[in-house]
N, C-alpha and C. Protein backbone atom coordinates (compact mmCIF):
# COMPACT_ATOMS: atom_id res chain seq x y z
N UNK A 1 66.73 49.94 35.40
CA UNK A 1 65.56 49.82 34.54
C UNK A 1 65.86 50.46 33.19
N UNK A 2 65.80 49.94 31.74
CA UNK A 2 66.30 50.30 30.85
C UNK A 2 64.73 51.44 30.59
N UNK A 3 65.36 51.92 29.64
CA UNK A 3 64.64 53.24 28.86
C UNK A 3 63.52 52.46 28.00
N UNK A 4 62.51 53.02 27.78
CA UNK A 4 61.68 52.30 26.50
C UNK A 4 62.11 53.15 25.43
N UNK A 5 61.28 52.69 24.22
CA UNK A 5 61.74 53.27 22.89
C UNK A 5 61.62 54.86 22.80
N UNK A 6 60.41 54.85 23.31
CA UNK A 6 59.92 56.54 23.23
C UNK A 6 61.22 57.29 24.13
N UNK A 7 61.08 56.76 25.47
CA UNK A 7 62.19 57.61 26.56
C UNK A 7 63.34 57.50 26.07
N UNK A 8 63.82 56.36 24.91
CA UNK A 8 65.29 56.80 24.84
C UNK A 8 65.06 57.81 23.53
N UNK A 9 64.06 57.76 23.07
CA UNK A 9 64.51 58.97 21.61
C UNK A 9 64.16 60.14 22.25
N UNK A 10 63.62 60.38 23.40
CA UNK A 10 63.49 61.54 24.07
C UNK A 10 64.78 61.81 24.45
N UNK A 11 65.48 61.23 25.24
CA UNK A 11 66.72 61.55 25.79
C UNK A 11 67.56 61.64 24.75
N UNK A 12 67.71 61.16 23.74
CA UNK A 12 68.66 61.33 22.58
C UNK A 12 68.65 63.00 21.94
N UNK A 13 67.41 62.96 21.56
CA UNK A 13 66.71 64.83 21.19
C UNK A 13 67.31 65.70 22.33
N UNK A 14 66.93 65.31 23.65
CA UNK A 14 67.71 66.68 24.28
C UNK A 14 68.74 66.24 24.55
N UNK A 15 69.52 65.46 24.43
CA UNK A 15 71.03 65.94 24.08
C UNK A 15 71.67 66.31 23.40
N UNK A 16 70.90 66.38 21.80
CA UNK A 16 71.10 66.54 20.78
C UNK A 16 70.87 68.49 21.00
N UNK A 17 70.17 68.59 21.38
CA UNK A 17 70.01 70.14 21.40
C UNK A 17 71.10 70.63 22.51
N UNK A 18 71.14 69.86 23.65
CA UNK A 18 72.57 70.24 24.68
C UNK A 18 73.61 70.25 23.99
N UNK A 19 74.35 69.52 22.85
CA UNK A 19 74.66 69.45 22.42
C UNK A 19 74.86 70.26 21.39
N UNK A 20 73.98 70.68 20.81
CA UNK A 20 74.33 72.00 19.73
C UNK A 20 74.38 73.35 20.16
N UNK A 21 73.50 73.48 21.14
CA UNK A 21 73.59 74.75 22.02
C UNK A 21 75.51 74.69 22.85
N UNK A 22 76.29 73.96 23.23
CA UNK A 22 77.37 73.86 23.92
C UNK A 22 78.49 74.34 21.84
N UNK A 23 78.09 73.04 21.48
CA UNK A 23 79.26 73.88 19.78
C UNK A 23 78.85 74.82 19.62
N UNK A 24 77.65 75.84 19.45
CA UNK A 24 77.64 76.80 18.78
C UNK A 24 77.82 78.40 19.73
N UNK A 25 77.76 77.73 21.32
CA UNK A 25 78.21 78.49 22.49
C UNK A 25 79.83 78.53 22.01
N UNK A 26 80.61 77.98 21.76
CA UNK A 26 81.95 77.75 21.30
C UNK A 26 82.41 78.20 20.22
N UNK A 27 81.23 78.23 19.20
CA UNK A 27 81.63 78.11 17.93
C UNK A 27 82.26 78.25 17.11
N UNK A 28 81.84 76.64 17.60
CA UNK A 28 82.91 75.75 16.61
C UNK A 28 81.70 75.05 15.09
N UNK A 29 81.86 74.64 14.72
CA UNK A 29 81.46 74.37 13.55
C UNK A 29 81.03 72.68 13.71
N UNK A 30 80.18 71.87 13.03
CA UNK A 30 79.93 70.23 13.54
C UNK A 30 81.55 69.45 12.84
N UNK A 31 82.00 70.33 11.85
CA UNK A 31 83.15 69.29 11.04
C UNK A 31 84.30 69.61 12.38
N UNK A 32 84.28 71.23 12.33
CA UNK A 32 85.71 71.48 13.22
C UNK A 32 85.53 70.67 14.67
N UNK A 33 84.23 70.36 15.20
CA UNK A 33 84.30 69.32 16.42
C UNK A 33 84.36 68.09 16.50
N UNK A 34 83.82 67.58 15.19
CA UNK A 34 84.14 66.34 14.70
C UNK A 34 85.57 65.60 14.73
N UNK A 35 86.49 67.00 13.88
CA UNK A 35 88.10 66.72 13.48
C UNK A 35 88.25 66.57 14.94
N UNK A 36 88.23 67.38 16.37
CA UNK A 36 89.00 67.53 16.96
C UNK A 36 88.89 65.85 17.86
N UNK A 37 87.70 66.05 17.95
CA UNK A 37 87.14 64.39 18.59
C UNK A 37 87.73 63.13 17.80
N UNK A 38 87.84 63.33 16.56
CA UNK A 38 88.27 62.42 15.89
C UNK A 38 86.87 61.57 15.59
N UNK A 39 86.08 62.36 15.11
CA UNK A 39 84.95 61.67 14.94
C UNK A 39 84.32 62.33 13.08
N UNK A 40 83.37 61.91 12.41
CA UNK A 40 82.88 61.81 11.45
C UNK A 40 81.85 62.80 11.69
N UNK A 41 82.17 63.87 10.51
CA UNK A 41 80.53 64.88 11.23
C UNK A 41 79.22 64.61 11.24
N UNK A 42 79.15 63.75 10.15
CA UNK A 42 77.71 63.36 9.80
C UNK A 42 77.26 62.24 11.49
N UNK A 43 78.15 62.05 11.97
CA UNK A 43 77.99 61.40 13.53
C UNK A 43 77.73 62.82 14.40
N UNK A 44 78.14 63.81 14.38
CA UNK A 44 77.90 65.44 14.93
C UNK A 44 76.63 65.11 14.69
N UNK A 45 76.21 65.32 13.52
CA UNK A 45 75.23 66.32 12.86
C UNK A 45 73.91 64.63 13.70
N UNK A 46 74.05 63.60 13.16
CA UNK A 46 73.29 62.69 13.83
C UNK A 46 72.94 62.39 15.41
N UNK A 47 73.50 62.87 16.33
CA UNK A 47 73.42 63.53 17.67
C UNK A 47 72.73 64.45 18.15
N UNK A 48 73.59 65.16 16.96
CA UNK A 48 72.60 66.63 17.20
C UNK A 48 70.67 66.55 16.92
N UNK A 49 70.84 65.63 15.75
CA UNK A 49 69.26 65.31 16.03
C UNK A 49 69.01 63.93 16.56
N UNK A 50 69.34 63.82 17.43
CA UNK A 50 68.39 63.21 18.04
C UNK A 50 68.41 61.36 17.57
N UNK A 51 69.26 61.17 16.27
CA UNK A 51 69.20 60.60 15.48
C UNK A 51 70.33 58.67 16.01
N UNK A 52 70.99 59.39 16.70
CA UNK A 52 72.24 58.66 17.41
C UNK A 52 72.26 58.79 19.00
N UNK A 53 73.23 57.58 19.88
CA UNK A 53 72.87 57.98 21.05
C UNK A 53 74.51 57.92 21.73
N UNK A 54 75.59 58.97 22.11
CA UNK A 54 76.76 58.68 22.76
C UNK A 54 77.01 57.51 23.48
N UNK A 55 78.38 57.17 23.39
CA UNK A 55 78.50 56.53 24.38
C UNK A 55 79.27 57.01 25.24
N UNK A 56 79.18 56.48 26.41
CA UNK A 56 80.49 57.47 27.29
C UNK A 56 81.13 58.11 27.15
N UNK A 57 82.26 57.47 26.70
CA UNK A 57 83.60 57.72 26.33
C UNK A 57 83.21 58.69 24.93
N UNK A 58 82.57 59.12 23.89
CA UNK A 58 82.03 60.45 23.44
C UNK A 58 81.62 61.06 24.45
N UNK A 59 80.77 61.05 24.93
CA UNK A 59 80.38 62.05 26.16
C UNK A 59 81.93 62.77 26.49
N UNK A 60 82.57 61.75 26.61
CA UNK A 60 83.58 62.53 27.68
C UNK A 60 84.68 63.62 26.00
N UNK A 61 84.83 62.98 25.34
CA UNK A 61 85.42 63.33 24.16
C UNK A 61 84.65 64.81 23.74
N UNK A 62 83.55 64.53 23.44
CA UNK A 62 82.76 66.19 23.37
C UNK A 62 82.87 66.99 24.23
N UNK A 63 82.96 66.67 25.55
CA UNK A 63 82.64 67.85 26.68
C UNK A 63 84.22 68.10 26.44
N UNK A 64 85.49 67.50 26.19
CA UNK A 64 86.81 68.28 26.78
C UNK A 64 86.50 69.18 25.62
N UNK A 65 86.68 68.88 23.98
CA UNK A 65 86.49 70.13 23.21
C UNK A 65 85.45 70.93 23.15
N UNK A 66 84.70 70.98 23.96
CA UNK A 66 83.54 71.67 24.21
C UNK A 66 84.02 72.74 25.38
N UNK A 67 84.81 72.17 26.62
CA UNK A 67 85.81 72.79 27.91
C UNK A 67 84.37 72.64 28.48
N UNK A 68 83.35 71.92 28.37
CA UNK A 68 82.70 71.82 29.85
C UNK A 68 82.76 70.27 30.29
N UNK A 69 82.54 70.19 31.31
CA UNK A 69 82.31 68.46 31.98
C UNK A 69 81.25 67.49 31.02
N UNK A 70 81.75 66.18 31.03
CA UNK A 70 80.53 65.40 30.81
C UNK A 70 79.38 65.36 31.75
N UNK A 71 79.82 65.64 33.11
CA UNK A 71 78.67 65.68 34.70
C UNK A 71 77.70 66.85 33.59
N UNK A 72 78.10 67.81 33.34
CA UNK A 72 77.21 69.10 33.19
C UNK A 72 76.31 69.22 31.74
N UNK A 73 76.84 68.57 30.34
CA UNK A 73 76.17 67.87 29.54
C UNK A 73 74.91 67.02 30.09
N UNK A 74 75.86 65.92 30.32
CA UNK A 74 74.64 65.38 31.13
C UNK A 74 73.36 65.86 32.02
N UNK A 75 74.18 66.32 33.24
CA UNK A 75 72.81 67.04 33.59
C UNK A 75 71.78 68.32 32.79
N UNK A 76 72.62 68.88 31.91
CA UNK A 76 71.59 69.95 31.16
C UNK A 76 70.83 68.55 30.30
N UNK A 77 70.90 67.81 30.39
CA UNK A 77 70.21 66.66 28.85
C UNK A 77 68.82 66.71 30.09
N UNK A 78 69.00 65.93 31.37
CA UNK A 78 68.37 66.02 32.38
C UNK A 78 67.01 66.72 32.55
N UNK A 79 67.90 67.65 32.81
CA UNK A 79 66.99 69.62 33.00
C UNK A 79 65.93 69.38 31.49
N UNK A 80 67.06 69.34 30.58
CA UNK A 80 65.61 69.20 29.30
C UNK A 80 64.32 68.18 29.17
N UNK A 81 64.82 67.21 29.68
CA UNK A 81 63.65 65.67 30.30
C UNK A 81 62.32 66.35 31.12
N UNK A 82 62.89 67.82 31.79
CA UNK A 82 61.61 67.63 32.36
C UNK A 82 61.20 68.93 32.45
């Protein structure tokens, strides 16, 4: 069953905060996680709010330079849903 509009910008926001809470647990900086991912920061920084939505294969790209699992991202996005 796909997400509606509202539930996916909900789920986008708390990952976006799982997400900044995990770089700045690290901290690392949105450019220095960007470089390492090989990704564009202003794509960081658009995640981080809520603004953009991963795809997998990011998922999995953030969590190694992050050193936690994509399983555990994920489920903290989860935990924030409810």
């Amino acid at each position: 069953m796909a997400a509606t509009g509202k539930k996916r910008n909900q789920i986008a926001t708390a990952f976006g905060a799982v997400l900044r809470l995990a770089r700045t647990k690290v901290g690392l900086s949105q450019e220095a996680l960007a470089l390492a991912c090989d990704m564009d920061r202003t794509y960081i920084s658009m995640l981080e709010r809520g603004e953009r939505q991963p795809t997998l294969g990011t998922v999995f790209a953030l969590s190694e330079q992050l050193g936690v699992t994509a399983e555990s991202l994920v489920a903290q996005t989860g935990k924030a849903l409810h």
